[in-house]
N, C-alpha and C. Protein backbone atom coordinates (compact mmCIF):
# COMPACT_ATOMS: atom_id res chain seq x y z
N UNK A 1 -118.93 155.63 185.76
CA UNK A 1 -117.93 156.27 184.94
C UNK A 1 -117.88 157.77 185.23
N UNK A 2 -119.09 158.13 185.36
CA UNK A 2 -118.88 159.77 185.86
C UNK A 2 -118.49 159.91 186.88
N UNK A 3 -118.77 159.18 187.98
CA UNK A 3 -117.32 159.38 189.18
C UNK A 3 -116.46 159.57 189.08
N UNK A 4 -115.79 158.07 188.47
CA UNK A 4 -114.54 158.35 188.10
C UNK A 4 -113.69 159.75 187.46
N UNK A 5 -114.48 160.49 186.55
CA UNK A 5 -113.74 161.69 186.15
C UNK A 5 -114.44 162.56 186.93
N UNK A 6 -115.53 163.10 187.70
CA UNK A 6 -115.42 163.82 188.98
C UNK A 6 -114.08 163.69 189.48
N UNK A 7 -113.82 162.22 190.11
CA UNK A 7 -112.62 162.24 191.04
C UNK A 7 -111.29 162.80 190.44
N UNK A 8 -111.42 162.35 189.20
CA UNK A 8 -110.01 163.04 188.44
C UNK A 8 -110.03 164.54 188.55
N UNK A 9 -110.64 165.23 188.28
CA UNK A 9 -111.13 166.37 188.49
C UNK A 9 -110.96 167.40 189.65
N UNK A 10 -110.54 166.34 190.84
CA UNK A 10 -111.31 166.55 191.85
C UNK A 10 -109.58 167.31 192.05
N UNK A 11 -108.24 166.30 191.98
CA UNK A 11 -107.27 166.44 192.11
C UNK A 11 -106.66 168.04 191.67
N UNK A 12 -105.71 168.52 192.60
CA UNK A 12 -105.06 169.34 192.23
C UNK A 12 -104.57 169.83 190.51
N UNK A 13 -104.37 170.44 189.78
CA UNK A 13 -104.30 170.71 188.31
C UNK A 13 -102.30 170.36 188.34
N UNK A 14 -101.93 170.46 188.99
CA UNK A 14 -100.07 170.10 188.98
C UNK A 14 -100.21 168.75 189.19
N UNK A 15 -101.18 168.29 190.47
CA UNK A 15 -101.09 167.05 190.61
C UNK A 15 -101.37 165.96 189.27
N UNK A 16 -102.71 166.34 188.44
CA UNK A 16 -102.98 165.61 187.49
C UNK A 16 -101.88 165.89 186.45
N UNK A 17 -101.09 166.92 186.32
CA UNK A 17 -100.36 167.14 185.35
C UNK A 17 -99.41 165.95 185.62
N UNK A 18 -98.70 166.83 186.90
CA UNK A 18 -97.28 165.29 187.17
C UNK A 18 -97.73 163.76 187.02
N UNK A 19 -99.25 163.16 187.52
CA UNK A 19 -99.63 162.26 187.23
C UNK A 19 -99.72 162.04 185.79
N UNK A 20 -100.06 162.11 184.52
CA UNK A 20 -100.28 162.03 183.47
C UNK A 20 -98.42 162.17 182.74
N UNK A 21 -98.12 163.06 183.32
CA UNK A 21 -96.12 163.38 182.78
C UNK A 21 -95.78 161.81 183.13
N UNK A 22 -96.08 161.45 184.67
CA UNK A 22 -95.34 159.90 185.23
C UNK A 22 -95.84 159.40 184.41
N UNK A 23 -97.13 159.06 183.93
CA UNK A 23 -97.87 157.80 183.21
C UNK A 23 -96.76 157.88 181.68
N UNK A 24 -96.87 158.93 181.25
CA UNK A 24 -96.00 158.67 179.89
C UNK A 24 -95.07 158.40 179.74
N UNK A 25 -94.27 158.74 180.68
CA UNK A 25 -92.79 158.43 180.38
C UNK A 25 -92.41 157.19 181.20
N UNK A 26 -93.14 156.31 181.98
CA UNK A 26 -92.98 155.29 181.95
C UNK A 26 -93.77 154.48 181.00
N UNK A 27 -94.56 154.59 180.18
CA UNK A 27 -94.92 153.65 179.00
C UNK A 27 -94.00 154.33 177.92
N UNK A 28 -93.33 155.49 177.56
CA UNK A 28 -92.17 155.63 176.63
C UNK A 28 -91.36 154.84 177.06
N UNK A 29 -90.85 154.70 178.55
CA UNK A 29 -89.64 153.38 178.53
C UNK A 29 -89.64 151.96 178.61
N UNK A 30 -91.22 151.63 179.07
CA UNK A 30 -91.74 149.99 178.74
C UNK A 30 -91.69 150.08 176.90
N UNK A 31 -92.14 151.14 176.06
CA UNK A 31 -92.02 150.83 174.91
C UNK A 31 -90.76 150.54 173.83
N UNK A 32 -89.73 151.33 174.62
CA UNK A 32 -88.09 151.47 174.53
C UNK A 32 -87.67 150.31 174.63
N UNK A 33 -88.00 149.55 175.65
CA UNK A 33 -87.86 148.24 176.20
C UNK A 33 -87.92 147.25 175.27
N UNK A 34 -89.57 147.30 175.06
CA UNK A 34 -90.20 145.94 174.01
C UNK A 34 -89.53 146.25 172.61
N UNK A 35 -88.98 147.57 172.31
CA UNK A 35 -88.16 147.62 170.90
C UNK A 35 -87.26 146.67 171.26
N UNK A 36 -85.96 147.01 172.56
CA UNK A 36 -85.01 146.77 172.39
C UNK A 36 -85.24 144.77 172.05
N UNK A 37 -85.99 144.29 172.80
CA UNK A 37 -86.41 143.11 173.03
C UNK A 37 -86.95 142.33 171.72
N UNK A 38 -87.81 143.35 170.46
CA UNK A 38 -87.75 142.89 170.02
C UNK A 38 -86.70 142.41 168.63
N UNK A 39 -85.51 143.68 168.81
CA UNK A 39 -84.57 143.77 167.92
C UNK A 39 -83.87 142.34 167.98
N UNK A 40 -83.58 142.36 169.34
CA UNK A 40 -82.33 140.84 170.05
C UNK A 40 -83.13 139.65 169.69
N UNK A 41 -84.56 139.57 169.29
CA UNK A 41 -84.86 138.60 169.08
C UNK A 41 -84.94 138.29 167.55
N UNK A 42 -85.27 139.02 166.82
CA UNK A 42 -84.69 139.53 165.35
C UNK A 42 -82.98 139.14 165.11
N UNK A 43 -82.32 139.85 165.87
CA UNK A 43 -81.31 139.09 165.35
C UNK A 43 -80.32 137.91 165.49
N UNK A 44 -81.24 136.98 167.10
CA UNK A 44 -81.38 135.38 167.05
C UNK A 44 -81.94 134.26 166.06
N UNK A 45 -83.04 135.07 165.60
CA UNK A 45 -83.35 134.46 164.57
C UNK A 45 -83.21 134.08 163.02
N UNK A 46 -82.12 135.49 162.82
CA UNK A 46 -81.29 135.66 161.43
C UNK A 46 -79.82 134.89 162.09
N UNK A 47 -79.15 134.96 162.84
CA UNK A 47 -78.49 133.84 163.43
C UNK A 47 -78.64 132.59 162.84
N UNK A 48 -80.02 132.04 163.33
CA UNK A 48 -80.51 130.69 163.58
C UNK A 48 -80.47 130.54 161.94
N UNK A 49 -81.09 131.25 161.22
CA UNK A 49 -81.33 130.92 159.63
C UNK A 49 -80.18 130.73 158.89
N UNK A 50 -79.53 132.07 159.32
CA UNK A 50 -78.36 131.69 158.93
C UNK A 50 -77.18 130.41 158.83
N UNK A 51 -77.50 130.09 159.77
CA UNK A 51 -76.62 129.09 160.35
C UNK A 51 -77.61 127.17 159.69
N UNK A 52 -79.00 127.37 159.62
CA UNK A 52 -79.49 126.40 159.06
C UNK A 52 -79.08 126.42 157.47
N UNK A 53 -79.30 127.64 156.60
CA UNK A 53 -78.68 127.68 155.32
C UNK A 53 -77.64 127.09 154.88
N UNK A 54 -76.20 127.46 155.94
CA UNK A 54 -74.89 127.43 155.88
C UNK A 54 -75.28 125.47 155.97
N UNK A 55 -76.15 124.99 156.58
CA UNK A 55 -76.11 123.12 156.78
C UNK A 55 -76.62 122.52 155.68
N UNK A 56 -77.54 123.29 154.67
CA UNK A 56 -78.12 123.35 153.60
C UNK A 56 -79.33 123.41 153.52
N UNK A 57 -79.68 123.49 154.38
CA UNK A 57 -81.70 123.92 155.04
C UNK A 57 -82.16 125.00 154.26
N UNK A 58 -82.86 124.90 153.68
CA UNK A 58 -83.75 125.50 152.81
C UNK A 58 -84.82 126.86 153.99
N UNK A 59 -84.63 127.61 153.78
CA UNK A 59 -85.32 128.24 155.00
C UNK A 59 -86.27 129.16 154.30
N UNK A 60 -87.66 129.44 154.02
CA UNK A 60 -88.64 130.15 153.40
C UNK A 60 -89.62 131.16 154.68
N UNK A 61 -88.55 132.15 154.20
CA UNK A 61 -88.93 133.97 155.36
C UNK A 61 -90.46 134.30 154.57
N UNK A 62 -91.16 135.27 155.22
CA UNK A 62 -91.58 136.19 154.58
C UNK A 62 -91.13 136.86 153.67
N UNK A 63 -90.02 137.77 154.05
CA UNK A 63 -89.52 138.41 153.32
C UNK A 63 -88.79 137.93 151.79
N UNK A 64 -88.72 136.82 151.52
CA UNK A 64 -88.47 136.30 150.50
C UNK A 64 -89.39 135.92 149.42
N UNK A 65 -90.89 135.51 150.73
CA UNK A 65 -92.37 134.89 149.97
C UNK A 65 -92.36 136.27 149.26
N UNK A 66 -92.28 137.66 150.01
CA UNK A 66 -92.71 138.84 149.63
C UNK A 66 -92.23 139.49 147.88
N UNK A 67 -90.88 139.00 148.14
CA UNK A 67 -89.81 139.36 146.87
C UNK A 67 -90.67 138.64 146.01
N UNK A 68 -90.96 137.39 145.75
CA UNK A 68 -91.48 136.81 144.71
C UNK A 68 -92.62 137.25 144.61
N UNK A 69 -93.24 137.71 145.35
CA UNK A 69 -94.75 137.98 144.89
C UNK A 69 -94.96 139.48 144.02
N UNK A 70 -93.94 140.64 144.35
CA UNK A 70 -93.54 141.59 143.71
C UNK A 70 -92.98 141.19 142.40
């Protein structure tokens, strides 16, 4: 393990900078991503409920267990 940050170390001070700038802002846009991904799947699934309700399906969310428990 102490190698390892020798070697980091070892690198130019711009270089580790731009390295560490790249690292973030590509996990800010993998994280941008998994939002967007998880919104579209959020609102397939209020879709889907929706649409079981409308057949007369009884559908029991969280968010409903939650209401009653308040």
């Amino acid at each position: 393990m102490a190698e390892t940050k020798k070697k980091v170390s070892e690198l130019p001070k711009d270089v580790e900078i731009g390295f560490h700038q790249g690292s973030l802002n590509t996990l800010l846009n993998e994280r941008n991503e998994l939002v967007k991904l998880i919104q579209h799947i959020q609102r397939l699934m209020e879709a889907h409920i929706k649409r079981l309700e409308e057949l007369g399906v009884k559908v029991q969310t969280k968010k409903a267990e939650e209401k009653k428990e308040n």
